[in-house]
PDB file of N, CA and C in Angstrom:
ATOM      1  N   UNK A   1       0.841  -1.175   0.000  1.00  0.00           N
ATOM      2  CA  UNK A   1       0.000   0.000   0.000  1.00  0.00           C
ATOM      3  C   UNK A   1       0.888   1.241   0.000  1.00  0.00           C
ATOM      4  N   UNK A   2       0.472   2.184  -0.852  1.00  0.00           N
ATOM      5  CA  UNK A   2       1.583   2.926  -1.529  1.00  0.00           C
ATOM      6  C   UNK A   2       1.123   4.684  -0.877  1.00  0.00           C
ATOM      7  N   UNK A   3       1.901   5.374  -0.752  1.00  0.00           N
ATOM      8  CA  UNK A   3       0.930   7.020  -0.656  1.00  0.00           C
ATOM      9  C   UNK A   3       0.170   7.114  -1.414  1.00  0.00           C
ATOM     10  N   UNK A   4      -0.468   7.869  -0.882  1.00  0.00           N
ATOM     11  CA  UNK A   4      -1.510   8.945  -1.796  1.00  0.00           C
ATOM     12  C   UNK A   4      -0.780  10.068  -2.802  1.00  0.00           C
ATOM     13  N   UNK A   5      -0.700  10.483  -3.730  1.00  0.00           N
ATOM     14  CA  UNK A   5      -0.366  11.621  -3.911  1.00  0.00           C
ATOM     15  C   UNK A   5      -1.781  12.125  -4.460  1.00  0.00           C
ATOM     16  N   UNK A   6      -1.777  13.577  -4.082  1.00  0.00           N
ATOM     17  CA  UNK A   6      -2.492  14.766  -4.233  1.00  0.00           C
ATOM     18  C   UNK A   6      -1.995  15.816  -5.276  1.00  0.00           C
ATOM     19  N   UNK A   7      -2.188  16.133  -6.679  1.00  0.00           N
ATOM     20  CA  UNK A   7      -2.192  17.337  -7.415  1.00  0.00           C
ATOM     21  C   UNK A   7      -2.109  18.463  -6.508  1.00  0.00           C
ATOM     22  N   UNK A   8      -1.348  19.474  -6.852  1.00  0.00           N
ATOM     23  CA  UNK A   8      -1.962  20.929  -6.387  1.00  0.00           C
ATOM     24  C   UNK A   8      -3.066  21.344  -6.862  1.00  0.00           C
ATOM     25  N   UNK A   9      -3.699  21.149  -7.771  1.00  0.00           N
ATOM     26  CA  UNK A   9      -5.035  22.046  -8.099  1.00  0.00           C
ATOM     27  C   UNK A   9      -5.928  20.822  -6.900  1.00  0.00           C
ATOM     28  N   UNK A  10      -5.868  19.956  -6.648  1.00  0.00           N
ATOM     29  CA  UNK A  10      -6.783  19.101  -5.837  1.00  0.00           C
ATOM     30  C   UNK A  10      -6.854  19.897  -4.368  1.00  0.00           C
ATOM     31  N   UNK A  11      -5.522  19.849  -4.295  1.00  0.00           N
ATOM     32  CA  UNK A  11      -5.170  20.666  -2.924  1.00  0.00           C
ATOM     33  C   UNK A  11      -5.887  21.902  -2.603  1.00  0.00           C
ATOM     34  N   UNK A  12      -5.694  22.487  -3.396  1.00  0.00           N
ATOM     35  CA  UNK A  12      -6.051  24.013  -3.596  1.00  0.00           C
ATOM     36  C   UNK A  12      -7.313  24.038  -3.486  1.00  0.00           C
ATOM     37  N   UNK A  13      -8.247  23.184  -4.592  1.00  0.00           N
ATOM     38  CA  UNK A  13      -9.891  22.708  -4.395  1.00  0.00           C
ATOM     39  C   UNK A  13      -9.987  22.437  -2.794  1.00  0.00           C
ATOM     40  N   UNK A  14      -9.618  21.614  -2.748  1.00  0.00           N
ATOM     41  CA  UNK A  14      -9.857  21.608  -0.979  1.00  0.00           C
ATOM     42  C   UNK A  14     -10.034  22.508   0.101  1.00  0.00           C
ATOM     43  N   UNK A  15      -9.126  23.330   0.304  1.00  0.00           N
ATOM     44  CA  UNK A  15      -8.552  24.312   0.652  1.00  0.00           C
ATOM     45  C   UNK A  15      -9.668  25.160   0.394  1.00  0.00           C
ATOM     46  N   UNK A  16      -9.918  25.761  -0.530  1.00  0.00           N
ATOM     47  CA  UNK A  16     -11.053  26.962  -1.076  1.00  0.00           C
ATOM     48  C   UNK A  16     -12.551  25.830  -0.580  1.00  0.00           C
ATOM     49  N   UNK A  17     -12.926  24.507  -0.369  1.00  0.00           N
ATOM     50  CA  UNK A  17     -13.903  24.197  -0.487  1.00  0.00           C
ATOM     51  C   UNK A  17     -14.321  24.677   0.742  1.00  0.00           C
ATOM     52  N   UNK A  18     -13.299  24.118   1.847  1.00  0.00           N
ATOM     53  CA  UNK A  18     -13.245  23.920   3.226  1.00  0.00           C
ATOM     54  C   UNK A  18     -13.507  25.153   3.344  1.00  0.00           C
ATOM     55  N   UNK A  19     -12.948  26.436   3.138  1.00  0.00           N
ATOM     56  CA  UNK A  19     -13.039  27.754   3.410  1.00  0.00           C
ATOM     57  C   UNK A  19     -14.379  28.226   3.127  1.00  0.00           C
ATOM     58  N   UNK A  20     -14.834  28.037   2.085  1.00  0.00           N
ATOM     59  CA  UNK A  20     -15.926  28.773   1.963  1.00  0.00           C
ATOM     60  C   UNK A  20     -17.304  27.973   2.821  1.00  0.00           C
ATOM     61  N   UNK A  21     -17.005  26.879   3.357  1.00  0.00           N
ATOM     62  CA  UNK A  21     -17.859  26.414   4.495  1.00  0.00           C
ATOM     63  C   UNK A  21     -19.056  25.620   3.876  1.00  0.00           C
ATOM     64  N   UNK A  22     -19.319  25.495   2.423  1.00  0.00           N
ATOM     65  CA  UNK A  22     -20.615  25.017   1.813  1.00  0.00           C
ATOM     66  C   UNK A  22     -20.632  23.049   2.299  1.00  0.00           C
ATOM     67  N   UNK A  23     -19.403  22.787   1.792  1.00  0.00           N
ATOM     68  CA  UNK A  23     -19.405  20.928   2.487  1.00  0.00           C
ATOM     69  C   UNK A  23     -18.951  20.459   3.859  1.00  0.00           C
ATOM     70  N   UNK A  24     -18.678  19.679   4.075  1.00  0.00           N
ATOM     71  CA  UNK A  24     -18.711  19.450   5.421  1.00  0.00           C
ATOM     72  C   UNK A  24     -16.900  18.028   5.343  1.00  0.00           C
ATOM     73  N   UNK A  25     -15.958  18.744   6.358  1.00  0.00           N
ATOM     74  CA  UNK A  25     -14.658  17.402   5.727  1.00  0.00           C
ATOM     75  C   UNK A  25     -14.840  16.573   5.279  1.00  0.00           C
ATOM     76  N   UNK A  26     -15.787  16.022   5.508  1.00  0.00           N
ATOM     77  CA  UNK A  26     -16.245  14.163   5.592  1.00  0.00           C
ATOM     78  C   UNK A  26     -17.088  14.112   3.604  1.00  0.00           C
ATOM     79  N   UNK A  27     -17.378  15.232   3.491  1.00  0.00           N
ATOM     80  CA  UNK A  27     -18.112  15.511   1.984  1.00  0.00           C
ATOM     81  C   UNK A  27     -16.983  15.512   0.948  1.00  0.00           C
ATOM     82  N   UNK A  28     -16.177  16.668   1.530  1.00  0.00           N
ATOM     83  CA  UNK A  28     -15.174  17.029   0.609  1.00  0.00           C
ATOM     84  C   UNK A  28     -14.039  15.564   0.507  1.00  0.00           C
ATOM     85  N   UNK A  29     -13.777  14.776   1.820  1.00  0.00           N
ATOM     86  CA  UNK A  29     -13.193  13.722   1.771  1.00  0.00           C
ATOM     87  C   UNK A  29     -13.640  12.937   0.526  1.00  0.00           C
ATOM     88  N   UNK A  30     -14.881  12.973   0.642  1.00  0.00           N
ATOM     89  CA  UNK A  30     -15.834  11.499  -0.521  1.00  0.00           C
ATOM     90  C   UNK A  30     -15.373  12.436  -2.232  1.00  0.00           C
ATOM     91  N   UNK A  31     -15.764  14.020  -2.163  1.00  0.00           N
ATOM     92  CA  UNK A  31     -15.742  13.890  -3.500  1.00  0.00           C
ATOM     93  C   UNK A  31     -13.749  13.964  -3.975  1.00  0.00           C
ATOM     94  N   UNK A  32     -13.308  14.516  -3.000  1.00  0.00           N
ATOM     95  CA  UNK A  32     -11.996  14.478  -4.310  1.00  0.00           C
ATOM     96  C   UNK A  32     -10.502  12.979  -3.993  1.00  0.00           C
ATOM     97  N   UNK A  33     -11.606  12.046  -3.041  1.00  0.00           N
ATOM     98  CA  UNK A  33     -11.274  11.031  -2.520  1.00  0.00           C
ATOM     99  C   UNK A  33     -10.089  10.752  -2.008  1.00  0.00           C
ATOM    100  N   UNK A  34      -9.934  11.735  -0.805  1.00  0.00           N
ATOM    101  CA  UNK A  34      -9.322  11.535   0.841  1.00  0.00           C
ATOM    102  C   UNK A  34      -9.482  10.765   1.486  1.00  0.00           C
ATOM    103  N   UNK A  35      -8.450   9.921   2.378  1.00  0.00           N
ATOM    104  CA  UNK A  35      -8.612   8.724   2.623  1.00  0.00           C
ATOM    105  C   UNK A  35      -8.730   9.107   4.035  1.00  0.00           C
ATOM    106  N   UNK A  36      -7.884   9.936   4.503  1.00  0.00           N
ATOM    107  CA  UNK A  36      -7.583  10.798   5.887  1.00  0.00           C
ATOM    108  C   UNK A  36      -8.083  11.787   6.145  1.00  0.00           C
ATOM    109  N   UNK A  37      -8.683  12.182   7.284  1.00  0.00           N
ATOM    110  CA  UNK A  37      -8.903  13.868   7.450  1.00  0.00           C
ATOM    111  C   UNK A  37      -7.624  14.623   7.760  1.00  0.00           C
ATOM    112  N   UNK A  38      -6.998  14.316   8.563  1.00  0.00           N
ATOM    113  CA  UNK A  38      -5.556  14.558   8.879  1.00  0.00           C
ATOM    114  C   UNK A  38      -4.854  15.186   7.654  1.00  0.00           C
ATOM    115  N   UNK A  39      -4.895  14.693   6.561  1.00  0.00           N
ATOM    116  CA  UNK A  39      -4.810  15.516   5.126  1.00  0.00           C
ATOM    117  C   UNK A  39      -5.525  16.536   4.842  1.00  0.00           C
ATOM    118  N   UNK A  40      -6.473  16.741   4.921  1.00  0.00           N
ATOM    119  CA  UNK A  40      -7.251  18.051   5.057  1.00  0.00           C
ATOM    120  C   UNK A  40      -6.889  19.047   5.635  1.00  0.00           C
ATOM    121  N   UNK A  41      -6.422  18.587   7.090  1.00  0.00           N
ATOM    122  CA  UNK A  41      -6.099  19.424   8.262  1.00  0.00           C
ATOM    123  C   UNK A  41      -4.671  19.895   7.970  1.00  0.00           C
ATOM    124  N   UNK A  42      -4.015  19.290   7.222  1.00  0.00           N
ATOM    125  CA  UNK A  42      -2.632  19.198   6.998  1.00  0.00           C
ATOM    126  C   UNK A  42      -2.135  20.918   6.345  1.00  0.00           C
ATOM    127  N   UNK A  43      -3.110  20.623   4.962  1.00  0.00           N
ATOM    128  CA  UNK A  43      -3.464  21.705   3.694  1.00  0.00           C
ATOM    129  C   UNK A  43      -4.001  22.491   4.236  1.00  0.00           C
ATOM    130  N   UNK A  44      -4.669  22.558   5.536  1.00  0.00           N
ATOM    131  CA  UNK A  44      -5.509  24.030   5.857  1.00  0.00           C
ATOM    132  C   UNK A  44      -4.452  24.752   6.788  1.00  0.00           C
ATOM    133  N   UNK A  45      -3.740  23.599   7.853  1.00  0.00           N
ATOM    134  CA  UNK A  45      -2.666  24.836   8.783  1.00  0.00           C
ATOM    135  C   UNK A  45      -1.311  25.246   7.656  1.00  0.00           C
ATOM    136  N   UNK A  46      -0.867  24.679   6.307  1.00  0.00           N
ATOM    137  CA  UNK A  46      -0.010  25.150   5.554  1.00  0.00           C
ATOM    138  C   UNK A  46      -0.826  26.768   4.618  1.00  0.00           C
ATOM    139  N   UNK A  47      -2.242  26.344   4.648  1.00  0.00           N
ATOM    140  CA  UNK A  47      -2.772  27.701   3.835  1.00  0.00           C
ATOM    141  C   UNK A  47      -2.489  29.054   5.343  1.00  0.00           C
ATOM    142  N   UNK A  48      -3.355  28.453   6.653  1.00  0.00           N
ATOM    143  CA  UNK A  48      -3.258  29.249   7.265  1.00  0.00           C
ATOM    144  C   UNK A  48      -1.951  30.291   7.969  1.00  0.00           C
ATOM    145  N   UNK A  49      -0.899  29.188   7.723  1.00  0.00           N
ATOM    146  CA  UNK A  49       0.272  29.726   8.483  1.00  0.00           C
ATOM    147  C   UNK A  49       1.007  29.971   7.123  1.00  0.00           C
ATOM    148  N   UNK A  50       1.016  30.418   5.824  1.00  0.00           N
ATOM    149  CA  UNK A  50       1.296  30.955   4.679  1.00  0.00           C
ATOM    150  C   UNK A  50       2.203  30.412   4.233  1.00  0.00           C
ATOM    151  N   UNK A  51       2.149  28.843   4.424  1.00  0.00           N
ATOM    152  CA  UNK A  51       3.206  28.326   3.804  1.00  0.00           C
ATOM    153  C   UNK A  51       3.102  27.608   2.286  1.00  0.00           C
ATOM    154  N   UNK A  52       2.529  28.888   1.433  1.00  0.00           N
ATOM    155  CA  UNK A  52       1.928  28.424  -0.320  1.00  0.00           C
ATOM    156  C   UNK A  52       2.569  27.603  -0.652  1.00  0.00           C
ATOM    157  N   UNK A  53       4.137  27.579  -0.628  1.00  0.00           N
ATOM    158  CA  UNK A  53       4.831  26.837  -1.271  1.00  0.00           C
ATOM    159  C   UNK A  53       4.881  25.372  -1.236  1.00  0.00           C
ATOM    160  N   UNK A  54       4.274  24.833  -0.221  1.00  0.00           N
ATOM    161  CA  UNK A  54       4.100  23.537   0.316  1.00  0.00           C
ATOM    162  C   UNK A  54       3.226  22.946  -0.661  1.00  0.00           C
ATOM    163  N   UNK A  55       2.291  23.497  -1.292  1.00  0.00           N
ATOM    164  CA  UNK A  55       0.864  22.688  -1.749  1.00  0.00           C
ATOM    165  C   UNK A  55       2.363  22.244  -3.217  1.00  0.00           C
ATOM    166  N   UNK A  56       3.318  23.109  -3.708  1.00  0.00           N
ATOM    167  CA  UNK A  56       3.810  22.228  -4.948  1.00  0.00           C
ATOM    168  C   UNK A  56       4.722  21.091  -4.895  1.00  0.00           C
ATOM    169  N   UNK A  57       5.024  20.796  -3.440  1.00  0.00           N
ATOM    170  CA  UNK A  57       6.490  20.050  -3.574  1.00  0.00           C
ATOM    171  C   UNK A  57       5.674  18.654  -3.098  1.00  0.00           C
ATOM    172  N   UNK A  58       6.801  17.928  -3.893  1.00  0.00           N
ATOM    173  CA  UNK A  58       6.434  16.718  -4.352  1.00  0.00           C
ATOM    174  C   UNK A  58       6.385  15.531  -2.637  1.00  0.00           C
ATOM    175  N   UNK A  59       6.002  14.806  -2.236  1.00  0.00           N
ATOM    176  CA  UNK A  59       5.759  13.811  -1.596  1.00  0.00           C
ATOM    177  C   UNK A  59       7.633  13.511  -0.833  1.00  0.00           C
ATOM    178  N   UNK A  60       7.303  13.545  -0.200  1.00  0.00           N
ATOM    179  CA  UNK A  60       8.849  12.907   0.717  1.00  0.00           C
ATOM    180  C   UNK A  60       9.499  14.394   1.291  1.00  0.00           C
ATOM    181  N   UNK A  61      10.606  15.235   0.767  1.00  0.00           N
ATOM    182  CA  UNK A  61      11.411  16.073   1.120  1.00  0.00           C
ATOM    183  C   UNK A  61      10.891  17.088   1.202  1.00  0.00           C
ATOM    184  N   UNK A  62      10.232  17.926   2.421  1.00  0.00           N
ATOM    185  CA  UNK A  62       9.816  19.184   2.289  1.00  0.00           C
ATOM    186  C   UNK A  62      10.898  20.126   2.152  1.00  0.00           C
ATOM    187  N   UNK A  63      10.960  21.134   1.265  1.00  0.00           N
ATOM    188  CA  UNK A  63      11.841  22.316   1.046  1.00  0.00           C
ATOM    189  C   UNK A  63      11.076  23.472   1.787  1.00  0.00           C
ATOM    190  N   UNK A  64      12.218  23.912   2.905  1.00  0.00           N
ATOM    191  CA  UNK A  64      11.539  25.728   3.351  1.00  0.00           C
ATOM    192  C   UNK A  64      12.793  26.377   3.091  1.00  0.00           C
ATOM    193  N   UNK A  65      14.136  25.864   2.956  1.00  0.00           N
ATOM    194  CA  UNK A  65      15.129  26.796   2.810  1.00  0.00           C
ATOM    195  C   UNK A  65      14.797  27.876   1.328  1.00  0.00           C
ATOM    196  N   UNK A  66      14.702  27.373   0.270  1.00  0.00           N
ATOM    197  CA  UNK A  66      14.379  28.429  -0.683  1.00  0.00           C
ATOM    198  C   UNK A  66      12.687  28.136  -1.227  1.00  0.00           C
ATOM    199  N   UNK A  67      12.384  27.521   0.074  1.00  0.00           N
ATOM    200  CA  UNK A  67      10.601  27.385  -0.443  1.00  0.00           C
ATOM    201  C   UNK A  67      10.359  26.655  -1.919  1.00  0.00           C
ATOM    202  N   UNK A  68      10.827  25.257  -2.225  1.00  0.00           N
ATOM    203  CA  UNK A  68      10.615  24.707  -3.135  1.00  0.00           C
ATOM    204  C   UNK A  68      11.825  24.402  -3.999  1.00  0.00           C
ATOM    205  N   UNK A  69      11.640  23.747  -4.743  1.00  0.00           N
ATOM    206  CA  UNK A  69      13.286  22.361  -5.842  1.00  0.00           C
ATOM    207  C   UNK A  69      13.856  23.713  -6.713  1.00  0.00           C
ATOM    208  N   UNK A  70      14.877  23.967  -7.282  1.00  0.00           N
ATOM    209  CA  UNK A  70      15.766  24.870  -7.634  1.00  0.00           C
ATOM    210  C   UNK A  70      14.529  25.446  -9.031  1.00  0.00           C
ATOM    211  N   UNK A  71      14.335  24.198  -9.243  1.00  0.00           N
ATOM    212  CA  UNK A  71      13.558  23.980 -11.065  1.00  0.00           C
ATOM    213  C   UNK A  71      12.268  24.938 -10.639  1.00  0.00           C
ATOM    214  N   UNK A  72      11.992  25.417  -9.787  1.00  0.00           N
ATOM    215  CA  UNK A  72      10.506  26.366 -10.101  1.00  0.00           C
ATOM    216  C   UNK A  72      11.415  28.119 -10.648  1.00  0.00           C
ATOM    217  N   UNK A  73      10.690  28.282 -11.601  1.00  0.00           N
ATOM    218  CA  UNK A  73      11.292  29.667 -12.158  1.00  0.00           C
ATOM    219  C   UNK A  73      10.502  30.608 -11.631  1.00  0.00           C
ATOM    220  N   UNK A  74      10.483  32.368 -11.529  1.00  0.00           N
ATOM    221  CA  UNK A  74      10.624  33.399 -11.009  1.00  0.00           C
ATOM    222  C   UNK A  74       8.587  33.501 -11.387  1.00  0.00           C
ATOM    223  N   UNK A  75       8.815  32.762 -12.630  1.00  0.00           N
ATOM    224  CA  UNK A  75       7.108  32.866 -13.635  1.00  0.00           C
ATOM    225  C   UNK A  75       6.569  32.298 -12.731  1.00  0.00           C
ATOM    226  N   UNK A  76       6.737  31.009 -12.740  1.00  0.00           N
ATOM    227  CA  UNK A  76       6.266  29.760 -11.837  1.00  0.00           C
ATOM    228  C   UNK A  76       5.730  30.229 -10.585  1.00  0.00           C
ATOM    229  N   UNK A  77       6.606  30.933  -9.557  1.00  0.00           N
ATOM    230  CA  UNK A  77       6.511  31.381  -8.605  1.00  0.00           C
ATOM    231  C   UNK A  77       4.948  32.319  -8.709  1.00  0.00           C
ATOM    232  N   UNK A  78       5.407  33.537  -9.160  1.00  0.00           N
ATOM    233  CA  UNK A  78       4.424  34.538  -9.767  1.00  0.00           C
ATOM    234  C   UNK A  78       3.579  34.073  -9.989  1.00  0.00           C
ATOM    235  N   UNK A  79       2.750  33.003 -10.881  1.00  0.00           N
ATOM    236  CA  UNK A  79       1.552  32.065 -11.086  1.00  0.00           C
ATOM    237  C   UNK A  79       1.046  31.899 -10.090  1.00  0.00           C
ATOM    238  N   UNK A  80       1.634  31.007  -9.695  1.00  0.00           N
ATOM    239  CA  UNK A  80       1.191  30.419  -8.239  1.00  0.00           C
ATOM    240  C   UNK A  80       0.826  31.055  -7.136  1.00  0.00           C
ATOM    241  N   UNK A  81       1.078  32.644  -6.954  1.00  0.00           N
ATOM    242  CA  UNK A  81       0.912  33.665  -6.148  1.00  0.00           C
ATOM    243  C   UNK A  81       0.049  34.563  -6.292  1.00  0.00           C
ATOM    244  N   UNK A  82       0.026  34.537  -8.154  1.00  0.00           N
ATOM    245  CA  UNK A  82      -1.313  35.013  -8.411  1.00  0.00           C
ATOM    246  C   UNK A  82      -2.604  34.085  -8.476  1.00  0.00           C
ATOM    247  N   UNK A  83      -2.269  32.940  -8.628  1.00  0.00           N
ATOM    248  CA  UNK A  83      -3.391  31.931  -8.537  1.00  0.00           C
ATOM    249  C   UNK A  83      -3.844  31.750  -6.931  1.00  0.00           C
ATOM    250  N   UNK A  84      -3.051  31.636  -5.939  1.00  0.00           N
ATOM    251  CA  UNK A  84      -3.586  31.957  -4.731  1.00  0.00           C
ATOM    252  C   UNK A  84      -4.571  33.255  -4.372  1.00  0.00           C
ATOM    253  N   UNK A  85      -3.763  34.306  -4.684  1.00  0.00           N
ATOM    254  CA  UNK A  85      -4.502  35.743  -4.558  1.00  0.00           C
ATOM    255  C   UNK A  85      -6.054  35.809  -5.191  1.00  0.00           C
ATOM    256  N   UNK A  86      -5.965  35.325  -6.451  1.00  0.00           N
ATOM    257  CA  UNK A  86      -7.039  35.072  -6.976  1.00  0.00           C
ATOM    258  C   UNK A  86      -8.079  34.269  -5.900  1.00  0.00           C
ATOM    259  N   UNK A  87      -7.490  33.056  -5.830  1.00  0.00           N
ATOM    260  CA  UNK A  87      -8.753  32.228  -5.104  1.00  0.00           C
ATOM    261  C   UNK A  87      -9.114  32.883  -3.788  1.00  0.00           C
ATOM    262  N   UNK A  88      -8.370  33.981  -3.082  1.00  0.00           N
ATOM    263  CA  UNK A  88      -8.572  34.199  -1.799  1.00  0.00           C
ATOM    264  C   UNK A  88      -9.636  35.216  -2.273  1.00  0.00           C
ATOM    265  N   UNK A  89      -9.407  35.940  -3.302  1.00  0.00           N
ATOM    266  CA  UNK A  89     -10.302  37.301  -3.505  1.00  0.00           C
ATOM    267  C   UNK A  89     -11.762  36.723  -3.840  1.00  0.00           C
ATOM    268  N   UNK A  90     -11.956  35.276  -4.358  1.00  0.00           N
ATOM    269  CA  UNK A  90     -12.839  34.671  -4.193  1.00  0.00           C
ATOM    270  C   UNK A  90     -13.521  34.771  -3.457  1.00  0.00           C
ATOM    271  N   UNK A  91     -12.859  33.644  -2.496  1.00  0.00           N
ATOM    272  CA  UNK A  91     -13.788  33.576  -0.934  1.00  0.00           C
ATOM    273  C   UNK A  91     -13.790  34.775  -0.479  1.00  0.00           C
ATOM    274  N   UNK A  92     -13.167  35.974  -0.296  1.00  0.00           N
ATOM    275  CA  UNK A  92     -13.981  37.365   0.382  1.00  0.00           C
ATOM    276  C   UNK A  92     -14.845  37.762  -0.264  1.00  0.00           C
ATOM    277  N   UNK A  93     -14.802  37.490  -1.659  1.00  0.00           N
ATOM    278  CA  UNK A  93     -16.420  37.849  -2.219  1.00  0.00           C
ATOM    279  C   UNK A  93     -17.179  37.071  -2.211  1.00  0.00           C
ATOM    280  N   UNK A  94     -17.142  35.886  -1.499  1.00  0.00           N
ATOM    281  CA  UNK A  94     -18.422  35.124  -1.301  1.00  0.00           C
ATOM    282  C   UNK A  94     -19.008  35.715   0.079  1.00  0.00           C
ATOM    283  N   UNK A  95     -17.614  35.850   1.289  1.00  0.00           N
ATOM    284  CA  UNK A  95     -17.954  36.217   2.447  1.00  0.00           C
ATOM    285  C   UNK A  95     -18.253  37.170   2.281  1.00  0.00           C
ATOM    286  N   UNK A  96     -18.112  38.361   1.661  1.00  0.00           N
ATOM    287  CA  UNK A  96     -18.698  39.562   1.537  1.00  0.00           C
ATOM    288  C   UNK A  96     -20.363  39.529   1.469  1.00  0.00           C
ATOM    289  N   UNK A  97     -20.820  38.714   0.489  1.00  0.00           N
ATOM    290  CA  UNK A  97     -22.267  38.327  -0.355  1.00  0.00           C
ATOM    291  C   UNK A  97     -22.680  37.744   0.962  1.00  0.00           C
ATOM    292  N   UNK A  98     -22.400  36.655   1.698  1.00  0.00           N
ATOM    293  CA  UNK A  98     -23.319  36.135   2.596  1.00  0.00           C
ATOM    294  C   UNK A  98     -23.443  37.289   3.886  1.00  0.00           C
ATOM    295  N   UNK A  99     -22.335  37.983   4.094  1.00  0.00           N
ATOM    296  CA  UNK A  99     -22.905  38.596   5.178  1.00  0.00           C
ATOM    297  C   UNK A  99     -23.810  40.079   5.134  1.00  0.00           C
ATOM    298  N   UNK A 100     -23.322  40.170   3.604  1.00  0.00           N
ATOM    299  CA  UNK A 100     -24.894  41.323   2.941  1.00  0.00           C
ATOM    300  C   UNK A 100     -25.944  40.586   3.427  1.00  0.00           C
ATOM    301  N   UNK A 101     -26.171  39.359   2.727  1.00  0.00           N
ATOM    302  CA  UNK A 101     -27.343  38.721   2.775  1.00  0.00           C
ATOM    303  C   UNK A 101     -27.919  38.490   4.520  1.00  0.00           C
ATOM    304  N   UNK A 102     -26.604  38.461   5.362  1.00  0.00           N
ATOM    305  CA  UNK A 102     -27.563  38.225   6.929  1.00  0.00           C
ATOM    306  C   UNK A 102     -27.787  39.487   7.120  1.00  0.00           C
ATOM    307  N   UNK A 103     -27.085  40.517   6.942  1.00  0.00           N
ATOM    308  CA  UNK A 103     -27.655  41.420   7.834  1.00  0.00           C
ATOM    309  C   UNK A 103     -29.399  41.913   6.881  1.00  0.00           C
ATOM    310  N   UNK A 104     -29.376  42.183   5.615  1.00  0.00           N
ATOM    311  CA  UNK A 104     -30.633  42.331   4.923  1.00  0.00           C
ATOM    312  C   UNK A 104     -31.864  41.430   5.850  1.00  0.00           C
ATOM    313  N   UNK A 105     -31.277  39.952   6.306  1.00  0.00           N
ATOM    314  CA  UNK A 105     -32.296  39.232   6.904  1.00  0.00           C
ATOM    315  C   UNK A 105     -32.951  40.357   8.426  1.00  0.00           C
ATOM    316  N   UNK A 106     -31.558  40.791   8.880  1.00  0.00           N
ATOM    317  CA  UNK A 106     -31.864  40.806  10.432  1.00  0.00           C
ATOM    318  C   UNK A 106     -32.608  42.141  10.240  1.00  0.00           C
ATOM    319  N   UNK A 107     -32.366  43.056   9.021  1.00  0.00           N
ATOM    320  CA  UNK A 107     -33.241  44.327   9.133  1.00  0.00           C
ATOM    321  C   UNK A 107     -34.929  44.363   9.046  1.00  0.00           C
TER     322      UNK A 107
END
């Protein structure tokens, strides 16, 4: 019985699912088929404590000295930073929309 490996865009799905609060771990486990929650939990304290670089490196050797394998280029980097930024500006505009929507309720 061999690891799991996980894609970064899987990761990332996760990550944004969990955040925006619509499934529940045990949901998101079934659809992008997590075997562990502990993996979940794993990807959410690396989003929370800003360690982006983690979701690309490969299975076994974590890199923090230059945050990832020599081979990611300056672009690479940049992508990936804008592809985060992006998904975060996401979820504040969802959180933005739902909490229009409570307070409209409570008026």
């Amino acid at each position: 019985m061999g690891k799991n490996v996980y894609s970064s865009e899987v990761k990332w799905a996760v990550v944004k699912e969990k955040l925006s609060g619509e499934l529940t771990t045990k949901q998101i486990m079934e659809k992008y088929r997590i075997k562990n929650k502990s993996q979940v939990e794993t990807w959410m304290r690396w989003y929370r404590s800003n360690e982006l670089y983690r979701f690309d490196q490969p299975i076994g050797k974590q890199y923090t000295y230059g945050h990832g394998p020599d081979s990611a280029s300056e672009d690479d980097k940049r992508e990936r930073q804008m592809s985060h930024l992006k998904m975060e500006n996401e979820i504040l505009k969802k959180y933005m929309e739902i909490e229009r929507e409570l307070r409209k309720k409570q008026s």
